[in-house]
Protein backbone atom coordinates (compact mmCIF):
# COMPACT_ATOMS: atom_id res chain seq x y z
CA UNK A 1 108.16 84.56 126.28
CA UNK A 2 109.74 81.47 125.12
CA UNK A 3 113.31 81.24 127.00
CA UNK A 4 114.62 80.15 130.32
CA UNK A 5 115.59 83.28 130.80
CA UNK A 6 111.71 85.09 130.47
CA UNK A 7 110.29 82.06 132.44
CA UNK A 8 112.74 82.46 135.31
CA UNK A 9 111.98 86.29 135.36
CA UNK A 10 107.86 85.43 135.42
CA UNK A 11 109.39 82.85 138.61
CA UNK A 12 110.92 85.95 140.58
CA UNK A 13 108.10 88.32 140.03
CA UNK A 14 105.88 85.94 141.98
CA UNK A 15 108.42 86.00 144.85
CA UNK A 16 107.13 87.75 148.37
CA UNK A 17 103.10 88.84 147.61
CA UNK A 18 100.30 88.39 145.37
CA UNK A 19 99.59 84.89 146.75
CA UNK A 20 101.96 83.33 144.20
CA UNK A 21 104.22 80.84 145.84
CA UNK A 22 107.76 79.21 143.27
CA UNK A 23 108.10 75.67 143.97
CA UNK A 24 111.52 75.59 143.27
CA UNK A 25 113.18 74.02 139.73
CA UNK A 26 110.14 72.12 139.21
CA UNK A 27 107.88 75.27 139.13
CA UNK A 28 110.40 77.27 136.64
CA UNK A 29 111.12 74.70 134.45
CA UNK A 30 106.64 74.30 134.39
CA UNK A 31 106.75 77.79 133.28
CA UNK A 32 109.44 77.63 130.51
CA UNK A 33 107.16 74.79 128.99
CA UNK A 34 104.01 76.90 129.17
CA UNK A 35 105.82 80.21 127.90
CA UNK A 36 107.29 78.24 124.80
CA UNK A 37 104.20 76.41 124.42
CA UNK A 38 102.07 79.73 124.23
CA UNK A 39 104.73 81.88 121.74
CA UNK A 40 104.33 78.88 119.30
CA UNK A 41 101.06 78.75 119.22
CA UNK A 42 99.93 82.46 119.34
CA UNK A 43 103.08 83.22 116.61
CA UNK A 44 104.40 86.51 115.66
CA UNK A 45 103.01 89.72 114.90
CA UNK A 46 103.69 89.77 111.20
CA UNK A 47 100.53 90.65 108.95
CA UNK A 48 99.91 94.53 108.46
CA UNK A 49 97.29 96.70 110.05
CA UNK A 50 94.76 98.19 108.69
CA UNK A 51 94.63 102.23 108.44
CA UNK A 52 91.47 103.67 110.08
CA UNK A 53 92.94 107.29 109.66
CA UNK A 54 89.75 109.73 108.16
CA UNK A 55 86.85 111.53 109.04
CA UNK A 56 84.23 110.21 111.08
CA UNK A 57 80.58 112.06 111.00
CA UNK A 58 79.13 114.76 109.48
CA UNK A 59 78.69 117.27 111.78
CA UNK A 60 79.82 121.22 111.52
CA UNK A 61 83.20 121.23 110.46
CA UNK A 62 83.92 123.73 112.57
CA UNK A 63 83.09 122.16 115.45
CA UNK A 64 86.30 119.59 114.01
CA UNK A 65 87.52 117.09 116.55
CA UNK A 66 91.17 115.94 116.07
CA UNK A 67 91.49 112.38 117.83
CA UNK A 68 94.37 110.75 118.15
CA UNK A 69 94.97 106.63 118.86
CA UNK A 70 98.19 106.11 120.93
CA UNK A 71 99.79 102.83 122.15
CA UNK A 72 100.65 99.00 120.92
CA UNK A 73 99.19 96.72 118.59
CA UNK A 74 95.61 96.49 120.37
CA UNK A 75 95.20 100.08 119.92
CA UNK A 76 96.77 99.78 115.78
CA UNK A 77 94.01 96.59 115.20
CA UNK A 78 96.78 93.98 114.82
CA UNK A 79 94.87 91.06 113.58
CA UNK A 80 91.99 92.08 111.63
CA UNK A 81 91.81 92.67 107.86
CA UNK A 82 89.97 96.37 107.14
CA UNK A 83 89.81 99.84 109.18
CA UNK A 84 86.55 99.07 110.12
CA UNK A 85 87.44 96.01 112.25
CA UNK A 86 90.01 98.00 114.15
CA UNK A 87 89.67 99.67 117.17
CA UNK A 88 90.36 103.18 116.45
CA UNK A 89 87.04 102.79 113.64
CA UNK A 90 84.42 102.27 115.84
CA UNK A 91 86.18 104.81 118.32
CA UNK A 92 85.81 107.24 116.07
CA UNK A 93 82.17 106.77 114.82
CA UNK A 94 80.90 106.15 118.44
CA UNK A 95 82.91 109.66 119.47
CA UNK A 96 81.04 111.36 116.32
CA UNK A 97 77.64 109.73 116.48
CA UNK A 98 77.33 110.77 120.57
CA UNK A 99 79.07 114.32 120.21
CA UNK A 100 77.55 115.58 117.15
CA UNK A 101 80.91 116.09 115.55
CA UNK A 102 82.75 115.55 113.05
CA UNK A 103 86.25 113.59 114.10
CA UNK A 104 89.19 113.48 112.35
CA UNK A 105 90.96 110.41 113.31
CA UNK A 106 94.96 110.09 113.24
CA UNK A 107 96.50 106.78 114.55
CA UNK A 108 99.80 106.87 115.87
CA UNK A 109 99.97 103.09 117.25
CA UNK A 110 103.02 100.52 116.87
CA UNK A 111 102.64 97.25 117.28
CA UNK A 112 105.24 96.09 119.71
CA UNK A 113 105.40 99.27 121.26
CA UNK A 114 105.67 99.53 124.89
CA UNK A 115 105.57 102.60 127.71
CA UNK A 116 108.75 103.43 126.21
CA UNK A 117 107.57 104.32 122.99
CA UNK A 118 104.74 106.78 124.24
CA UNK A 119 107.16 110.05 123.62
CA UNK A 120 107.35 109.22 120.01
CA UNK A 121 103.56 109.00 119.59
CA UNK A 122 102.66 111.65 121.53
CA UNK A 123 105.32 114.16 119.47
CA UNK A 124 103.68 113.17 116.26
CA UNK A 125 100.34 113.46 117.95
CA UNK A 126 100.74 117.00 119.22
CA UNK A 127 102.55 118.15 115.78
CA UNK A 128 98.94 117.03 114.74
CA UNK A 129 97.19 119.12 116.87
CA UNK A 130 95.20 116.32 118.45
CA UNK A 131 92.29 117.46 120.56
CA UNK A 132 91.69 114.63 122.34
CA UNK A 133 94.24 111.38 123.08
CA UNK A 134 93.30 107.97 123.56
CA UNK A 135 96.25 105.48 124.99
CA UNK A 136 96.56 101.60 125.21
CA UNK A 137 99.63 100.01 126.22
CA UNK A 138 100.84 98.13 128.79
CA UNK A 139 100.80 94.48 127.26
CA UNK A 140 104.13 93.93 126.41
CA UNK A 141 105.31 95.87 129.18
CA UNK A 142 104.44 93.02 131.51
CA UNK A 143 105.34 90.30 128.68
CA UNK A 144 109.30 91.99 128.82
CA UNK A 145 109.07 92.38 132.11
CA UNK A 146 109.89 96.63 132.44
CA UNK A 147 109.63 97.70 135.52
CA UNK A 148 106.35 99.13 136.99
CA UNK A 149 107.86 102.17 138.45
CA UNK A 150 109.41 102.63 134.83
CA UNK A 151 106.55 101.63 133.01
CA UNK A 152 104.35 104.82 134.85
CA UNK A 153 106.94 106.99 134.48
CA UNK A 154 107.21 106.88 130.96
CA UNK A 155 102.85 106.98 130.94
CA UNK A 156 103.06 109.54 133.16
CA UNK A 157 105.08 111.62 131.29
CA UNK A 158 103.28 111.03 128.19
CA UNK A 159 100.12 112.14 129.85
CA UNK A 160 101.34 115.04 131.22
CA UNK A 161 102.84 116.63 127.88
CA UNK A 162 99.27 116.12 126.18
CA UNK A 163 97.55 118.09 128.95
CA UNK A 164 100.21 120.73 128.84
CA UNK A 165 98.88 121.48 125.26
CA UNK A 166 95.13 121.28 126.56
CA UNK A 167 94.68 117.62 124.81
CA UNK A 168 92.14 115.72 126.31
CA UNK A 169 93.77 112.14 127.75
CA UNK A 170 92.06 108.88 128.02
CA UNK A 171 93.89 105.79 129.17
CA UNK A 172 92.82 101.93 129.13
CA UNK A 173 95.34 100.29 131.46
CA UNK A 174 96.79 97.31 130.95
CA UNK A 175 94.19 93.87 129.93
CA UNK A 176 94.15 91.41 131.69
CA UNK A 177 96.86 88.88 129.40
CA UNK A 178 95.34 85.97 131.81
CA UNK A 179 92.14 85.79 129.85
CA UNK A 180 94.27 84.37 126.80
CA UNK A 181 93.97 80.56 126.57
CA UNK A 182 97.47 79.43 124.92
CA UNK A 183 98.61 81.01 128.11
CA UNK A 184 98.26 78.21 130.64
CA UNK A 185 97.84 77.98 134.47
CA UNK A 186 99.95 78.24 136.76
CA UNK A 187 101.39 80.72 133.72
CA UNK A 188 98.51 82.13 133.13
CA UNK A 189 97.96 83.15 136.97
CA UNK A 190 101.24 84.80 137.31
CA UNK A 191 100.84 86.95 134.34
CA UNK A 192 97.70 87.96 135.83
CA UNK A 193 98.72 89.28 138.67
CA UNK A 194 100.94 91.02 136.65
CA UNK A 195 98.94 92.86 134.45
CA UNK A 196 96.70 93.61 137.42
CA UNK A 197 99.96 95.19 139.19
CA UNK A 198 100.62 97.41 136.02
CA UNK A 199 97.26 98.49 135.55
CA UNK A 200 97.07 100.00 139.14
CA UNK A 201 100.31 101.78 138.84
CA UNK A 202 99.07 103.57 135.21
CA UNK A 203 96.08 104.33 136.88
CA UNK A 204 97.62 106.70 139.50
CA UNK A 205 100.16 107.52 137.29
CA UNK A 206 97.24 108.61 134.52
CA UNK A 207 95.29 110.69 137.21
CA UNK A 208 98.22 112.64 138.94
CA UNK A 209 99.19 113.95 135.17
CA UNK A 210 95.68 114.95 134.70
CA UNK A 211 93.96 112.03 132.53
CA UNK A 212 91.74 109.65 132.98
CA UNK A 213 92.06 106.11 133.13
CA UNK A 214 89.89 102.93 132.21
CA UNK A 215 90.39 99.82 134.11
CA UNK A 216 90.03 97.51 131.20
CA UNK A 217 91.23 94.50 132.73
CA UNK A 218 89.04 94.36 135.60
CA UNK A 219 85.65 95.93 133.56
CA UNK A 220 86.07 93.37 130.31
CA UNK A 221 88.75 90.58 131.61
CA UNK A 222 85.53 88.83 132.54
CA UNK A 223 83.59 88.92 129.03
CA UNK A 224 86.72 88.24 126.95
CA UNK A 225 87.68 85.33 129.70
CA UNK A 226 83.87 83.97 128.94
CA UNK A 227 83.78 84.26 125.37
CA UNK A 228 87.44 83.47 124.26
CA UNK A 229 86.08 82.25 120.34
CA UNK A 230 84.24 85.62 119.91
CA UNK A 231 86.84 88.10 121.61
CA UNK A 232 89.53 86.94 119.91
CA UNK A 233 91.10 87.01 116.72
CA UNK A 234 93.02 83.86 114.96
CA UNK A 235 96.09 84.23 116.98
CA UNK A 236 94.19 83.79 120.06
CA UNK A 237 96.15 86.49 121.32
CA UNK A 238 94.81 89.95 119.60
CA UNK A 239 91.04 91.01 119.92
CA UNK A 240 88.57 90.33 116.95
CA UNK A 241 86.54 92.95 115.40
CA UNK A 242 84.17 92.02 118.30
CA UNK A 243 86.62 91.94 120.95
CA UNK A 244 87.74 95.97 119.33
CA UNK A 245 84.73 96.86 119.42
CA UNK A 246 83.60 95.83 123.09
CA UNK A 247 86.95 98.06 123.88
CA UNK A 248 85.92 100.75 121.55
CA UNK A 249 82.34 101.20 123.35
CA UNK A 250 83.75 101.51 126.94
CA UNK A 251 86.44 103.92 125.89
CA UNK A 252 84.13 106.06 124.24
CA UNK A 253 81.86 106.31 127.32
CA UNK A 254 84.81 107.86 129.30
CA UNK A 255 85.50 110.73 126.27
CA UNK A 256 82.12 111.54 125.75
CA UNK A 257 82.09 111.49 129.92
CA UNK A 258 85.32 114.01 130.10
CA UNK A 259 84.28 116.18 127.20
């Protein structure tokens, strides 16, 4: 986000809706200040993640339920330092502790990744044998500007081959990338409406392929936006354990729900 040429593209989007008005050079040249101010101060992705990949519970194992974690870095735990401070741990336990089974958890999450990169995940996923799929993408979507229309296409076709082999499918659509402080207003505002725009396209795009979708922006935009110091890692960008775990608790809800 740190060039004229990703600030003028966050201009344009704003054009014709959403209540966002461009000011002209003024406004753009605002917004390449605030997009180079936020990439140096919420730095690079660089650290590795931790690898949450087990068995959860100790139910029948029988009764053995494959889960698999699809998606970017929120759904890999960029930016904490064990398995159990990632998202796909307390996933996992929560899934095993309310089902009475025992889950074996595979995560197939890249950080960077974008709608794109959903085929590759879900191929690795299905040569797994996953029972049940949980996605999270959609950040750096917006942040690279891909199309909406492209963006659920490529979730909607990712969806769709998971239910044709009987996988359960549970989507949390795109956060809400306004609640993150080094992004600043009138920035912060445009990337909102943004995210909010992405999120409602997965969501139909999730249902007609036969999953089901969690609005995460607009269920814990406002907690994180209230509580920036405890939802947030270092980087002020990725969750903390805390901020995985408030994620972790709603998305298990919805399994446990669909199951």
């Amino acid at each position: 986000m740190g060039t004229l040429r990703t600030a003028w593209k966050v201009a344009s989007a704003g054009r014709g809706g959403g209540g966002l008005t461009i000011a002209g050079a003024g406004f753009t040249a605002l917004l390449v200040a605030e997009a180079r101010l936020a990439r140096n101060r919420i730095g690079r992705a660089i650290h590795p993640v931790p690898d949450p990949a087990g068995t959860y519970g100790d139910g029948d194992a029988s009764s053995l339920l494959r889960l698999g974690v699809i998606g970017d870095s929120s759904a890999a735990g960029y930016g904490v330092d064990v398995p159990e401070e990632t998202l796909a741990y307390p996933l996992a336990q929560g899934l095993a502790e309310r089902t009475g089974r025992r889950v074996d958890l595979r995560s197939y999450a890249v950080v960077g990744a974008r709608s794109f990169d959903l085929a590759t995940q879900v191929a690795l996923a299905l040569d797994d044998g996953v029972d049940v799929a949980v996605i999270l993408v959609g950040a750096n979507d917006v942040t690279h500007f891909v199309p909406r229309a492209r963006a659920a296409r490529y979730m909607k076709d990712a969806v769709a081959a998971l239910r044709r082999h009987g996988v359960t499918v549970v989507v949390g659509t795109c956060p809400d990338l306004g609640t993150i402080k080094p992004i600043l207003p009138p920035l912060r505002e445009v990337i909102r409406t943004l995210c909010r725009r992405l999120a409602e396209v997965q969501r139909i795009a999730v249902e007609v392929a036969g999953g089901h979708a969690v609005a995460l922006g607009s269920l814990l935009g406002p907690e994180f936006d209230a509580d920036p110091v405890s939802m947030f890692g270092p980087d002020r960008f990725h969750p903390s354990a805390a901020g995985y775990r408030t994620v972790a608790l709603v998305l298990v809800d919805e399994v446990v729900r669909v199951l």
